[in-house]
Protein backbone atom coordinates (compact mmCIF):
# COMPACT_ATOMS: atom_id res chain seq x y z
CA UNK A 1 -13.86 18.76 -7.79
CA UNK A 2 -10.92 16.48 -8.30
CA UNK A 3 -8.63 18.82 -5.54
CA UNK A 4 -11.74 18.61 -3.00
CA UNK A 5 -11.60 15.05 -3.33
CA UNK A 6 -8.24 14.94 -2.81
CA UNK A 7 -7.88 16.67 0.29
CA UNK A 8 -11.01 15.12 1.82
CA UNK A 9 -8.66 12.00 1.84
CA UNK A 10 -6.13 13.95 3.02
CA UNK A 11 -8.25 15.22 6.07
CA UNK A 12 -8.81 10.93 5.99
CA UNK A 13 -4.84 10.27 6.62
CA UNK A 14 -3.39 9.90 9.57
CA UNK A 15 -0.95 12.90 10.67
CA UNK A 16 -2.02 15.18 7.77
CA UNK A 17 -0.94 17.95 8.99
CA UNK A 18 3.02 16.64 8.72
CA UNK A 19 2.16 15.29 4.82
CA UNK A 20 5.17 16.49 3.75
CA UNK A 21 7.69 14.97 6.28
CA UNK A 22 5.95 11.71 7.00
CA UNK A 23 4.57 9.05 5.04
CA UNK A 24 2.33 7.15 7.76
CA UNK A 25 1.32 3.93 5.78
CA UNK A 26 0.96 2.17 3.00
CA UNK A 27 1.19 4.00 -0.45
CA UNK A 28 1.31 7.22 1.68
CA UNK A 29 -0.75 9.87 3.66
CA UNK A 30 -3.48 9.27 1.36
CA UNK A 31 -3.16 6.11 0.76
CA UNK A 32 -2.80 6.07 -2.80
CA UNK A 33 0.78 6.71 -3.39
CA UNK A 34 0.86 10.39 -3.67
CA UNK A 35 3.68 12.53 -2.22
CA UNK A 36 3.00 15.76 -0.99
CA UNK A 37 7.09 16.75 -2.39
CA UNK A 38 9.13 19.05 -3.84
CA UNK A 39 12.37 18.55 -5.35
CA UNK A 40 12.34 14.88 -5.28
CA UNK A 41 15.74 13.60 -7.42
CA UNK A 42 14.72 12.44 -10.84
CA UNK A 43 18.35 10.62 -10.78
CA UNK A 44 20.10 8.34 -8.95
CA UNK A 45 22.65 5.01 -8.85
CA UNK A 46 24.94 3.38 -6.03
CA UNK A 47 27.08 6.72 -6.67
CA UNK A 48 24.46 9.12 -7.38
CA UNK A 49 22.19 10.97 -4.59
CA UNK A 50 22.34 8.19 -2.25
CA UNK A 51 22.61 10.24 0.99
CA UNK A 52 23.12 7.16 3.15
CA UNK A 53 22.30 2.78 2.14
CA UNK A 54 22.18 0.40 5.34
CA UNK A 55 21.33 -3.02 5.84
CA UNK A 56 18.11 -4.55 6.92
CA UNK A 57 18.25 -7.75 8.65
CA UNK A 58 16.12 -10.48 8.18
CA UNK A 59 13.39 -10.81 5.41
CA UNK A 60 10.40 -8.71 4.78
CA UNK A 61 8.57 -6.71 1.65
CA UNK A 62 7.08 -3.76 4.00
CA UNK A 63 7.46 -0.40 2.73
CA UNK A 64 9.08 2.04 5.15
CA UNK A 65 6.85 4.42 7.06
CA UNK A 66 7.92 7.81 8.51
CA UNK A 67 7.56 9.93 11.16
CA UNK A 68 9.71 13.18 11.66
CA UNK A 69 12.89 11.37 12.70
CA UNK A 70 12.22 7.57 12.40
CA UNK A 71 11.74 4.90 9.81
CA UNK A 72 10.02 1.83 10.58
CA UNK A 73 9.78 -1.10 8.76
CA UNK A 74 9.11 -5.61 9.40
CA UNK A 75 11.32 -7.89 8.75
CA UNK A 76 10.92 -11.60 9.85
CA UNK A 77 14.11 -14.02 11.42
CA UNK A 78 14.44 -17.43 11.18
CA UNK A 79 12.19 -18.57 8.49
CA UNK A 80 8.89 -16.74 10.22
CA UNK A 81 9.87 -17.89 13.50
CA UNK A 82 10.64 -14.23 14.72
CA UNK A 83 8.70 -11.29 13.77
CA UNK A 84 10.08 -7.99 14.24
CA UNK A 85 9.70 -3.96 13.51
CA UNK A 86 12.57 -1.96 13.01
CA UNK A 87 13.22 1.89 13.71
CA UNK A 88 16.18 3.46 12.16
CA UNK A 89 16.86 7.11 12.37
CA UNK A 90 16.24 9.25 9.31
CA UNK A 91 19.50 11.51 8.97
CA UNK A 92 21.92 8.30 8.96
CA UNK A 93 20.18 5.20 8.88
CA UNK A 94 21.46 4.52 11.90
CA UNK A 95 19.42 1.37 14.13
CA UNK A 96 17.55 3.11 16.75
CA UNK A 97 15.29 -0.50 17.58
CA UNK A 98 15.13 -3.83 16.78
CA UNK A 99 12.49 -5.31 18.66
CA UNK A 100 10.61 -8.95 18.29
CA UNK A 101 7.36 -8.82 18.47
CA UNK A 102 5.44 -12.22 18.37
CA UNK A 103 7.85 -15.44 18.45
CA UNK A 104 5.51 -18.00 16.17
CA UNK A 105 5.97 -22.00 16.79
CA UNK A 106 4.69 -23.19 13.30
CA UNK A 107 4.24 -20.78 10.72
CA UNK A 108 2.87 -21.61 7.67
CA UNK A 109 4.42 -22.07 4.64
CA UNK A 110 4.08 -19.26 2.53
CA UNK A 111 4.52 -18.36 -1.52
CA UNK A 112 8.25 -17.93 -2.09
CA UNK A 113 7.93 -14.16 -3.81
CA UNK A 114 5.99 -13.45 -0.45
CA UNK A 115 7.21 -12.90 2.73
CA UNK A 116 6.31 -13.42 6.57
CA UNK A 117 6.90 -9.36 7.03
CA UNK A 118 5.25 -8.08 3.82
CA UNK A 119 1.96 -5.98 5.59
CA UNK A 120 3.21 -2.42 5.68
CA UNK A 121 2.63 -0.71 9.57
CA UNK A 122 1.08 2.51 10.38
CA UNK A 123 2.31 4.96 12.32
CA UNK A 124 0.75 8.58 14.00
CA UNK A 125 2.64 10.46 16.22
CA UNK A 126 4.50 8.41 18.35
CA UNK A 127 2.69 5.29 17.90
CA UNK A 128 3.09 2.64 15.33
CA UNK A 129 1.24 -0.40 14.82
CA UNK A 130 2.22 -3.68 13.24
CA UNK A 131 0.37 -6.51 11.05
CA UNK A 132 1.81 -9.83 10.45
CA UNK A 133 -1.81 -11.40 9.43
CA UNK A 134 -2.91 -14.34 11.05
CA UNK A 135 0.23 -13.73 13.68
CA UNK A 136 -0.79 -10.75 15.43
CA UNK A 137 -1.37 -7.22 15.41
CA UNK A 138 0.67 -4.96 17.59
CA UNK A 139 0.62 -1.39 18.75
CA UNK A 140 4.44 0.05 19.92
CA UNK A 141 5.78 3.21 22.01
CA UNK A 142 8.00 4.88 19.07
CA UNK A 143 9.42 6.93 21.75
CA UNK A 144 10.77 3.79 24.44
CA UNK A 145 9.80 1.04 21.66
CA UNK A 146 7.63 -0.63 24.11
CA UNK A 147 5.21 -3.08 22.84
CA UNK A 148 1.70 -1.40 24.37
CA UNK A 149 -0.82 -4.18 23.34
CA UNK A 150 -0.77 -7.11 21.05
CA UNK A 151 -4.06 -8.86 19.43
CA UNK A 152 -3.23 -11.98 18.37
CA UNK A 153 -7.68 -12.95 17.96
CA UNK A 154 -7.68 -12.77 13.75
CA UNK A 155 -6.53 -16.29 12.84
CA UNK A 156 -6.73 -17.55 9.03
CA UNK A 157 -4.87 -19.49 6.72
CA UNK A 158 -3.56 -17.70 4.30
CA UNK A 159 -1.88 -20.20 2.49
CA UNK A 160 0.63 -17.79 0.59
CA UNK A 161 1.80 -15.58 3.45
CA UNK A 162 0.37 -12.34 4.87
CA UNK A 163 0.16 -9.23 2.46
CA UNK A 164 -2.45 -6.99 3.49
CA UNK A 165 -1.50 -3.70 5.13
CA UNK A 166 -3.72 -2.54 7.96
CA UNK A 167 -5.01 1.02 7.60
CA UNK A 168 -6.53 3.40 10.68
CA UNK A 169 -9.54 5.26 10.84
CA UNK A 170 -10.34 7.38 13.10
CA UNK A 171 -9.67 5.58 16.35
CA UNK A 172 -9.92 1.97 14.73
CA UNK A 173 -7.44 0.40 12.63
CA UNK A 174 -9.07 -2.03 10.08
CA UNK A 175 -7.68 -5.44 8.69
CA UNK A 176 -9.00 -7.23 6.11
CA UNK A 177 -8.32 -11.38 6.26
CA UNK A 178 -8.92 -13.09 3.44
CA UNK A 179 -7.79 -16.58 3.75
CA UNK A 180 -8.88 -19.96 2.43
CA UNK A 181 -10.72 -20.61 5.42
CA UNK A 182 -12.02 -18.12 6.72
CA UNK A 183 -12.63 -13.79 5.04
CA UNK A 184 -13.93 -10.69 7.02
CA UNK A 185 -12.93 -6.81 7.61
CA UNK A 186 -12.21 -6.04 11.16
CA UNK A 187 -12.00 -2.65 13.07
CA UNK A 188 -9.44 -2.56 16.60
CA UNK A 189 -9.66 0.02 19.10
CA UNK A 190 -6.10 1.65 18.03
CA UNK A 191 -5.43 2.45 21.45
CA UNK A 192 -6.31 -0.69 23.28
CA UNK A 193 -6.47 -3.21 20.26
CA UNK A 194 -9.75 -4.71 21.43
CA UNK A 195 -11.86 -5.35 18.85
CA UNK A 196 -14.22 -2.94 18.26
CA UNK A 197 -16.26 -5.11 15.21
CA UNK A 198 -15.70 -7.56 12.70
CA UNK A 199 -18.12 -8.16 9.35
CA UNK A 200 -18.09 -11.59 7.07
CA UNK A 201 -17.59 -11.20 3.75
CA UNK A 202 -20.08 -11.90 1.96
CA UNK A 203 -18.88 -13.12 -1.27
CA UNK A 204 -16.14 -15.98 -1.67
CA UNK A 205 -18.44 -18.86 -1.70
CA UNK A 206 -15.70 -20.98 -4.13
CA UNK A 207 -16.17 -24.76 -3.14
CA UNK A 208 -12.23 -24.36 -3.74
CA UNK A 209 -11.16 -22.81 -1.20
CA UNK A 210 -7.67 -21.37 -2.96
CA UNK A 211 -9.86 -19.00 -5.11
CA UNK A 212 -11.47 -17.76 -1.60
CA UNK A 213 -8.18 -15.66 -0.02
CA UNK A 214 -7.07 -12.21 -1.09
CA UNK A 215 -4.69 -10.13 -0.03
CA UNK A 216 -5.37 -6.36 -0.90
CA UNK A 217 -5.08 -3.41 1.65
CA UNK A 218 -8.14 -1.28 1.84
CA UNK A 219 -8.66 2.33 1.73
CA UNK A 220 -10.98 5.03 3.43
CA UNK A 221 -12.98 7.64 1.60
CA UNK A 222 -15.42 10.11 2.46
CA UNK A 223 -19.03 9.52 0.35
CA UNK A 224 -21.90 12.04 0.94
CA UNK A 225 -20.15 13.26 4.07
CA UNK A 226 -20.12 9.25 5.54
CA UNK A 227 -16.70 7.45 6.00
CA UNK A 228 -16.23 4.47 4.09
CA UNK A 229 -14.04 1.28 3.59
CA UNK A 230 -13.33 -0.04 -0.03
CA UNK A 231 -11.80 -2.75 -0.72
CA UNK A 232 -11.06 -6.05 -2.89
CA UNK A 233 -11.77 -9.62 -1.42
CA UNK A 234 -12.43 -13.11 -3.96
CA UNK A 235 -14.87 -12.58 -5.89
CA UNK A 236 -16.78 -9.48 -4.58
CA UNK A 237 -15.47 -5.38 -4.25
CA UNK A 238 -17.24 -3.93 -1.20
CA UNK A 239 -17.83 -0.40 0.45
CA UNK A 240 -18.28 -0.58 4.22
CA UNK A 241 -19.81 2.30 7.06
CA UNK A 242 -16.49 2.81 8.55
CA UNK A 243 -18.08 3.07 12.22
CA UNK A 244 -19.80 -0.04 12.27
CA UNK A 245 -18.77 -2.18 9.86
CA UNK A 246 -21.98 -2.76 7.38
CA UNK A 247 -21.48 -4.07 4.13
CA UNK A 248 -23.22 -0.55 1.91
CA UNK A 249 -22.62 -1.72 -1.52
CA UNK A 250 -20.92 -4.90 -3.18
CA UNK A 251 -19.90 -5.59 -7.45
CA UNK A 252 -19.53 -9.49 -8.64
CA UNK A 253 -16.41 -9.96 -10.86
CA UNK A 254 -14.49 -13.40 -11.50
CA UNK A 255 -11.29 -13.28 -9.58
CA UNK A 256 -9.02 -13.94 -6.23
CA UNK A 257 -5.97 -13.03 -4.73
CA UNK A 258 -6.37 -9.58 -5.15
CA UNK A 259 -3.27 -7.61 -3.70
CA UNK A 260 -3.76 -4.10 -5.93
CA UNK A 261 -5.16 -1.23 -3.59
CA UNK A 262 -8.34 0.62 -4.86
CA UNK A 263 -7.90 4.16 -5.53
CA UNK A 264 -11.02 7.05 -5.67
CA UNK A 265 -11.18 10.16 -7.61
CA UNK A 266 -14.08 12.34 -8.82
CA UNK A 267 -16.68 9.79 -7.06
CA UNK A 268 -15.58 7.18 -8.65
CA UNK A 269 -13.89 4.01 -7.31
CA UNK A 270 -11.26 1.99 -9.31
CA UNK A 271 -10.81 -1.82 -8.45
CA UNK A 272 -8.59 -4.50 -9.75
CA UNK A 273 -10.44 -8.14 -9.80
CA UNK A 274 -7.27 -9.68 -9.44
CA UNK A 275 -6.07 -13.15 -10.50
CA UNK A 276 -7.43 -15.05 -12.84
CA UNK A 277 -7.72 -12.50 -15.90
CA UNK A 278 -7.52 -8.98 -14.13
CA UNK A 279 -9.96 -6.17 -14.53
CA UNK A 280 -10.30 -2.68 -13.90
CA UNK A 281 -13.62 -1.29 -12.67
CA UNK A 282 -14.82 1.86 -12.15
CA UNK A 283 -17.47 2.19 -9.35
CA UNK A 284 -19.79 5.02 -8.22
CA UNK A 285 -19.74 4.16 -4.71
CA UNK A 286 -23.27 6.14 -3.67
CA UNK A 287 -25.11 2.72 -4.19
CA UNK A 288 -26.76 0.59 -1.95
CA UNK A 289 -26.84 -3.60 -1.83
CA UNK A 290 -25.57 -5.53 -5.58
CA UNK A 291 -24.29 -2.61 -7.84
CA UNK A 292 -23.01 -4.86 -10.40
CA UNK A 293 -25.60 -3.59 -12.71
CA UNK A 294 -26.14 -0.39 -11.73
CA UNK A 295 -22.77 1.57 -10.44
CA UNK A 296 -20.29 0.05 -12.69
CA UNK A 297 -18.87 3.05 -14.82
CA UNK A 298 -16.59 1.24 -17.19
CA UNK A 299 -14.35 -1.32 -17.20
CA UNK A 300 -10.25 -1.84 -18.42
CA UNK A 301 -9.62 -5.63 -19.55
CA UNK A 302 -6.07 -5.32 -21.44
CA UNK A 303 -2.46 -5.37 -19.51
CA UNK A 304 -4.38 -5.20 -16.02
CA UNK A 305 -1.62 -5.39 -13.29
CA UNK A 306 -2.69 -8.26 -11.20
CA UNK A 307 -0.11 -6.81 -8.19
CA UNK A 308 1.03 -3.15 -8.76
CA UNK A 309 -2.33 -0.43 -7.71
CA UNK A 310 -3.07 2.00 -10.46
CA UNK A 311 -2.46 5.82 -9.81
CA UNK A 312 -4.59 8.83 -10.75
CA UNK A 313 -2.97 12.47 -11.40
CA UNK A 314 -5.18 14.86 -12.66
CA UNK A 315 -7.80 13.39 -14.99
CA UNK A 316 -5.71 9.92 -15.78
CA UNK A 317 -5.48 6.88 -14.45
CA UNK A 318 -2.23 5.00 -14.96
CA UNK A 319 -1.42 1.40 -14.45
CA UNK A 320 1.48 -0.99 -15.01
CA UNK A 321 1.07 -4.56 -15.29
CA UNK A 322 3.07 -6.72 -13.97
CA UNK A 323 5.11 -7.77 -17.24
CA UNK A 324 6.24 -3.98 -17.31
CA UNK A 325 3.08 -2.57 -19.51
CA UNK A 326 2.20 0.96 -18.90
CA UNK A 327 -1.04 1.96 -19.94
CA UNK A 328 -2.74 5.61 -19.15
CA UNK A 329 -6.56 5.94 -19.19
CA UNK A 330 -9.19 8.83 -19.08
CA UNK A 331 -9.75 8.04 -15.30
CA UNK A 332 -13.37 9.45 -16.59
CA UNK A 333 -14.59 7.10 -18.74
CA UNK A 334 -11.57 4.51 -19.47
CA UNK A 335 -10.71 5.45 -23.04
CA UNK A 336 -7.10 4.54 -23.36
CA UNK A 337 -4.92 7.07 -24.23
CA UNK A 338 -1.34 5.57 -24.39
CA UNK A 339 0.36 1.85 -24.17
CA UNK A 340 4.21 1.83 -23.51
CA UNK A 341 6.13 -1.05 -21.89
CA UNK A 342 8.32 -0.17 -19.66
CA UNK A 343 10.23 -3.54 -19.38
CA UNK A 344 11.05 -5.71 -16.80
CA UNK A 345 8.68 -7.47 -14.13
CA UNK A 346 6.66 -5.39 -11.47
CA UNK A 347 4.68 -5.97 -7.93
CA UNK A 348 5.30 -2.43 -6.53
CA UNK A 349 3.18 -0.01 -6.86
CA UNK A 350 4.44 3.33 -8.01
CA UNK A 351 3.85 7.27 -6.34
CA UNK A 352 3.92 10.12 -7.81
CA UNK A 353 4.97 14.00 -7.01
CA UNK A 354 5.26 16.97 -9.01
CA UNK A 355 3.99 15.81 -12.02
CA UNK A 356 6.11 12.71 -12.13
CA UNK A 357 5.19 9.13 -11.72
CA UNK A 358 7.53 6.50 -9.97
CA UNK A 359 7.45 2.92 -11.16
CA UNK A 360 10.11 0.19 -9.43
CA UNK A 361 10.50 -3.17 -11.12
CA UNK A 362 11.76 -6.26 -9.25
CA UNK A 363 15.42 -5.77 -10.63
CA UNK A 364 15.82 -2.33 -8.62
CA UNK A 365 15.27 -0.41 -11.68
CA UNK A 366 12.96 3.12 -11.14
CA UNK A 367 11.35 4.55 -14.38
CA UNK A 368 10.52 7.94 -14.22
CA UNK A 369 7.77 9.09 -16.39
CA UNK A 370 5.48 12.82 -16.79
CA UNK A 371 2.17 12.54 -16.15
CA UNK A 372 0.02 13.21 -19.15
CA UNK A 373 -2.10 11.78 -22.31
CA UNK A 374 1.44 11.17 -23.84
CA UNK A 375 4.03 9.12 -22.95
CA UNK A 376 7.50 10.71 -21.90
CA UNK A 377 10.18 8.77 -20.01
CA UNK A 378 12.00 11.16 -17.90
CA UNK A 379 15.02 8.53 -16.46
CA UNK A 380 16.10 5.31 -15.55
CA UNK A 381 17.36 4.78 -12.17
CA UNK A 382 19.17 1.39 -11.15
CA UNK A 383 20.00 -0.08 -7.83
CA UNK A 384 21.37 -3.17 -6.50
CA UNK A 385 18.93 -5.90 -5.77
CA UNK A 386 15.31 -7.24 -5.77
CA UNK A 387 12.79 -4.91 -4.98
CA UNK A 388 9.30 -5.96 -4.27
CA UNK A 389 8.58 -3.03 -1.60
CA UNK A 390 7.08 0.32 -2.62
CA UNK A 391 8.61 3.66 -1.95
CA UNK A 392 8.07 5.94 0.23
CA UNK A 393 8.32 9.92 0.04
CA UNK A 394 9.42 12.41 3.26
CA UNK A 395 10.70 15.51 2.61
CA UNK A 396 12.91 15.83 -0.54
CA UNK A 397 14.12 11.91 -0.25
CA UNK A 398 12.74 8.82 -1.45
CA UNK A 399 13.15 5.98 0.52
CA UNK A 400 13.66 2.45 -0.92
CA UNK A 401 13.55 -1.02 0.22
CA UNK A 402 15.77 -3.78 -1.53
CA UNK A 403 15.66 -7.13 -0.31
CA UNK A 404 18.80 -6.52 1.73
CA UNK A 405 19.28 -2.59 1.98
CA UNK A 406 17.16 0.73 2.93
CA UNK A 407 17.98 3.22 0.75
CA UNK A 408 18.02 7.26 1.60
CA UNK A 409 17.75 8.81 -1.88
CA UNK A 410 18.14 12.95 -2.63
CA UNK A 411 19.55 14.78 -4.29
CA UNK A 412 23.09 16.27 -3.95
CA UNK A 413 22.34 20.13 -5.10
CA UNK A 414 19.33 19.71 -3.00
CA UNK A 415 21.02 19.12 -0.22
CA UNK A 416 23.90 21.56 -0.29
CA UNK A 417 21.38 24.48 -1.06
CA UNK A 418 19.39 23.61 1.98
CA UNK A 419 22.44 23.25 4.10
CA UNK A 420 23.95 26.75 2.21
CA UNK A 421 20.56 28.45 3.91
């Protein structure tokens, strides 16, 4: 059941059939940071299975998406004023674009871990399309790097910066705006970028309008043969008809600023409730109107991450908050089957491939750990700088962002068997 699941999100994911050598948005091609790899490096340092480490310009917490030959990632120039995507070429990290995309007057102040590039794009093929939140949403030629259409309709305030990464469907790509002022899910035409339709939320009714924004990236799931949208807003977790936008299902919790993504496995939904004091629910998502009392499987209260998204491999769910706890539940009914911290602080969320599990802390340090009811640390991995991005997976490399460098990560003996055949 679990592996049908699985590859109905796959079948979901943009360019599927290139899972292994592209990574096409955020947390991966399906969405929940699992990489269809083998022979990822378990090892690395500056001088270990670095194949190639460039600069990136500018300031942004995107994670790199891939496509065959190019990486693309945001960045933003002069303090927000200039928001840009990036190409550079996979084999050497070499700049293949820098282009600007919207030039903003006044942008808002935002929360100083946060950045004015921190949405991660989307790419299919050889089109890729931007979010900078309440800035504008772009679509770009990856071939001639010509912008194609910009939207620029989905205004808010989201007082600490934008974070939520856009996510396509079908032939919409759907944003979710959560700001003090103003919260709704909206669906573009991906090839034109009008907008196709856009649905209130119908929860964050705080008087104060700080516990009203969120800033949580979807994700799309197939439910009794019907596509739908989950996701986190204040207040409220909802499931959406992905075609037209109606609100199926809702759960009440307490809590705001949500950033973790929802994962689904074995019909069941898992949702973080975000600031405040974070919980993790479990959610059949068959249900129709308030499910609060009826759908609600179980629920995790202790060392939920109120930034990284949890992680499911076979029948457990793992999670790491963001003081460096890892715990690992039965994904089935909650019961906890291991605590372990980690150390350090975290706000990436981690991916996992062959039976290993990726977790990057702020410092640049990757613990490696096998998936299972008992805790094993395989390695300890440290780079050079802060590191708020999450990685992404294409081919045998990992691919990280610092907050000055892209790293190209793979191993050595890898490489000089493949290059042997």
């Amino acid at each position: 059941m679990r592996q049908l699941f699985a590859t109905l999100l796959i079948a979901l994911a943009p360019d599927a059939a290139f899972a292994g050598e592209s990574w096409p948005q955020f947390r991966g091609p399906d969405g929940q940071g699992h990489a269809d790899a083998r022979g990822l490096p378990l090892t690395w340092s500056e001088t270990e299975n670095v194949v190639w480490k460039v600069p990136v310009p500018g300031r942004g917490w995107s994670s790199p998406v891939i496509d065959r030959d190019q990486i693309w990632l945001t960045t933003a120039f002069d303090d927000g004023h200039s928001l840009r995507a990036l190409c550079c070429d996979r084999a050497t990290g070499k700049t293949l674009f820098d282009i600007e995309v919207f030039r903003v007057a006044e942008p808002q102040k935002i929360n100083a871990k946060n950045s004015y590039a921190s949405p991660t794009p989307v790419i299919e093929g050889n089109r890729l399309w931007v979010h900078f939140g309440t800035y504008g949403t772009a679509c770009i030629d990856g071939t001639t790097g010509k912008i194609l259409w910009t939207n620029q309709e989905l205004r808010l305030d989201h007082k600490e910066g934008p974070g939520s990464s856009p996510v396509l469907c079908g032939d919409l790509l759907v944003l979710t705006c959560d700001g003090q002022d103003v919260q709704f899910l909206a669906a573009l035409d991906k090839r034109t970028g009008r907008k196709v339709w856009k649905t209130a939320r119908s929860g964050a009714k705080n008087p104060d309008p700080d516990l009203c924004k969120a800033y949580s990236t979807p994700l799309v799931i197939s439910v009794a043969g019907r596509r739908q949208i989950v996701g986190t807003g204040a207040d409220r977790g909802y499931g959406y008809d992905a075609a037209t936008g109606e609100e199926l299902w809702h759960v009440d919790y307490q809590g705001f600023s949500n950033v973790p993504c929802p994962v689904f496995a074995d019909g069941l939904v898992f949702i973080d409730t975000g600031y405040m004091k974070p919980q993790l629910w479990a959610i059949r998502p068959d249900g129709r109107g308030d499910v609060t009392d009826s759908h609600v499987q179980w629920r995790a209260t202790a060392q939920v991450p109120a930034n990284p998204s949890p992680i499911v491999i076979g029948e457990e769910l793992y999670m790491v908050s963001d003081q460096g706890v890892l715990t690992c539940l039965d994904a089935r009914t909650g019961r906890e089957h291991y605590k372990s911290r980690l150390g350090g602080n975290y706000s990436a969320s981690p991916i996992a491939a062959e039976g290993r599990i990726y977790f990057t802390s702020e410092a640049g340090e990757t613990v490696v750990v096998a998936a299972g009811k008992k805790f094993r640390e395989l390695a300890r991995n440290q780079l050079d700088g802060r590191t708020l991005a999450s990685a992404a997976v294409a081919g045998r490399a990992i691919f990280l962002r610092t907050e000055a460098h892209l790293y190209r990560i793979e191993s050595a003996a890898r490489r000089a068997d493949d290059a042997a055949q």
